[in-house]
Protein backbone atom coordinates (compact mmCIF):
# COMPACT_ATOMS: atom_id res chain seq x y z
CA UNK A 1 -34.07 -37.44 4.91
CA UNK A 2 -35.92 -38.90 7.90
CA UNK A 3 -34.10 -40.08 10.68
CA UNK A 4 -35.62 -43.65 12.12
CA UNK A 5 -35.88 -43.84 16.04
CA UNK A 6 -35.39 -47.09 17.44
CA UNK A 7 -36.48 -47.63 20.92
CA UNK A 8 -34.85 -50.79 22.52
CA UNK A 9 -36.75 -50.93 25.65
CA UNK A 10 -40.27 -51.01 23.49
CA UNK A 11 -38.61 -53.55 21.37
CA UNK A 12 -37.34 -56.28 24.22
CA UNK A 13 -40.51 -55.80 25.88
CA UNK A 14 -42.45 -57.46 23.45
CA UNK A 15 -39.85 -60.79 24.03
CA UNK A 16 -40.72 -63.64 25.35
CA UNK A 17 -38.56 -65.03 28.31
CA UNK A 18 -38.33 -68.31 29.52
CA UNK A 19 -35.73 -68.79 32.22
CA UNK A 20 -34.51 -72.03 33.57
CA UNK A 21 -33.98 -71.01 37.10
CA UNK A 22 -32.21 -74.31 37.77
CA UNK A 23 -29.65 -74.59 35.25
CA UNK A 24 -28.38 -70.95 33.86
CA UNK A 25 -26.98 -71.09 30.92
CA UNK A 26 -24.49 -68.69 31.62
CA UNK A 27 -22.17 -68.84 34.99
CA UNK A 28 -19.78 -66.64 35.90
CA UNK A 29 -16.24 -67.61 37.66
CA UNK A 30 -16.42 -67.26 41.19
CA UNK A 31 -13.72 -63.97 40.63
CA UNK A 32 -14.13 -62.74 37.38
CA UNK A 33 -11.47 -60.69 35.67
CA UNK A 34 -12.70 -57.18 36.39
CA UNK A 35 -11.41 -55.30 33.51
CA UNK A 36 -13.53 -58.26 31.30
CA UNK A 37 -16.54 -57.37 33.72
CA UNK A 38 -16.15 -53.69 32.45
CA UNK A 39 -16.48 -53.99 29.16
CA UNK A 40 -19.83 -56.15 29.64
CA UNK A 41 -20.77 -53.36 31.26
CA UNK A 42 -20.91 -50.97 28.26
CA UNK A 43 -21.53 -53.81 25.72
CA UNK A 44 -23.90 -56.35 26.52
CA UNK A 45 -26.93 -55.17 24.60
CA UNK A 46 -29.67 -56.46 27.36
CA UNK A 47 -27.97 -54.53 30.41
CA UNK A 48 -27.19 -57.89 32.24
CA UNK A 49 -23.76 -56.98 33.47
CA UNK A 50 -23.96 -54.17 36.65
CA UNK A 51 -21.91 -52.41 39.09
CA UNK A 52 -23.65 -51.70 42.06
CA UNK A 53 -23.34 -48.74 44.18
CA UNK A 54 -20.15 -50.07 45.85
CA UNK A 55 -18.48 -51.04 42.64
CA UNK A 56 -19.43 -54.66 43.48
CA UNK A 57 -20.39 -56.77 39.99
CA UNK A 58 -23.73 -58.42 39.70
CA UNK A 59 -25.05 -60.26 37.15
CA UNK A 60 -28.61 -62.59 36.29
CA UNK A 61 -28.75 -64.61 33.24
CA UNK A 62 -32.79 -63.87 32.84
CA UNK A 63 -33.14 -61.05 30.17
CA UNK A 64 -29.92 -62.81 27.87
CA UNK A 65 -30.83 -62.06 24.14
CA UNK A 66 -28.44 -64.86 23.54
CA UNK A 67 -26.67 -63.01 21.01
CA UNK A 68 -23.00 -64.52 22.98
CA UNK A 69 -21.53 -60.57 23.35
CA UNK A 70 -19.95 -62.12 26.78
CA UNK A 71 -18.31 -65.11 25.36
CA UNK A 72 -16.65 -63.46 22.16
CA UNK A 73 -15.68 -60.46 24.48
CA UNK A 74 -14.66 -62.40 27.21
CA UNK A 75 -15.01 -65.76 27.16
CA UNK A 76 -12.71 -67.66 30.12
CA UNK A 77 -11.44 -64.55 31.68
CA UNK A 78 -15.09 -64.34 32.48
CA UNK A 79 -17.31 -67.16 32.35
CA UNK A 80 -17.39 -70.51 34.12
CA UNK A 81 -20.42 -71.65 31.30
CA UNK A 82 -21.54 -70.33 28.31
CA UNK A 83 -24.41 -72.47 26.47
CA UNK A 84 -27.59 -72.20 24.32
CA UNK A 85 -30.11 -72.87 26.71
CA UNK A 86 -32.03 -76.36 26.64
CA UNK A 87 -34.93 -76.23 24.42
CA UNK A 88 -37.76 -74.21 24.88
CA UNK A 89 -36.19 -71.84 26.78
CA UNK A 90 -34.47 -68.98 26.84
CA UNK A 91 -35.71 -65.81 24.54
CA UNK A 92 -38.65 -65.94 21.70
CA UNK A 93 -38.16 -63.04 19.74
CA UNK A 94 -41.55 -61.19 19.21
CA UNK A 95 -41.34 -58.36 16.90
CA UNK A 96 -39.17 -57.88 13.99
C-alpha cells in the first residue's frame, strides 16, 4: 500500500489572503493565560501562535485558516475577539 505525502506548506501557499489590517478579527487579551498560549503553540494548524527567543508570546492574525482552533481551545482565557472576518476577506482556499 502507498503511503500519501501531504505537504502543508505547498498546500497554504497556493491560499489566497486578504487581511484587514484595521480591524483583526482575532485580538488577544492584553495578558493572555500562558498555559492557553501553549497549547496554540502546538495546535494551531497555520503556525500563528509563537514564542520568541525569550519565551515572550507573539501572535499576527494574517495567515488564520479560520478554522476557530483558538476559540474552541481557548476561547476567553485567551482571546479579547474572535470573529469571521467582514466579507471579502480573510482566506480563499485555492486548492483542494
Amino acid at each position: 500500500m502507498r503511503e500519501a505525502a501531504v505537504n502543508v506548506d505547498e498546500k497554504l501557499a497556493v491560499d489566497k489572503f486578504e487581511v484587514d489590517e484595521g480591524n483583526p478579527h482575532i485580538v488577544l487579551r492584553e495578558e493572555p493565560d500562558p498555559a492557553a498560549f501553549d497549547k496554540l503553540v502546538l495546535c494551531c494548524p497555520a503556525g500563528l501562535y509563537r514564542r520568541d527567543e525569550e519565551g515572550s508570546p507573539s501572535f499576527d492574525c494574517a495567515g488564520c485558516l479560520e478554522c476557530g482552533t483558538c476559540r474552541l481551545l481557548c476561547g476567553d482565557a485567551l482571546l479579547e475577539k474572535w470573529e469571521f472576518p467582514q466579507g471579502g476577506m480573510g482566506v480563499s482556499y485555492r486548492y483542494g
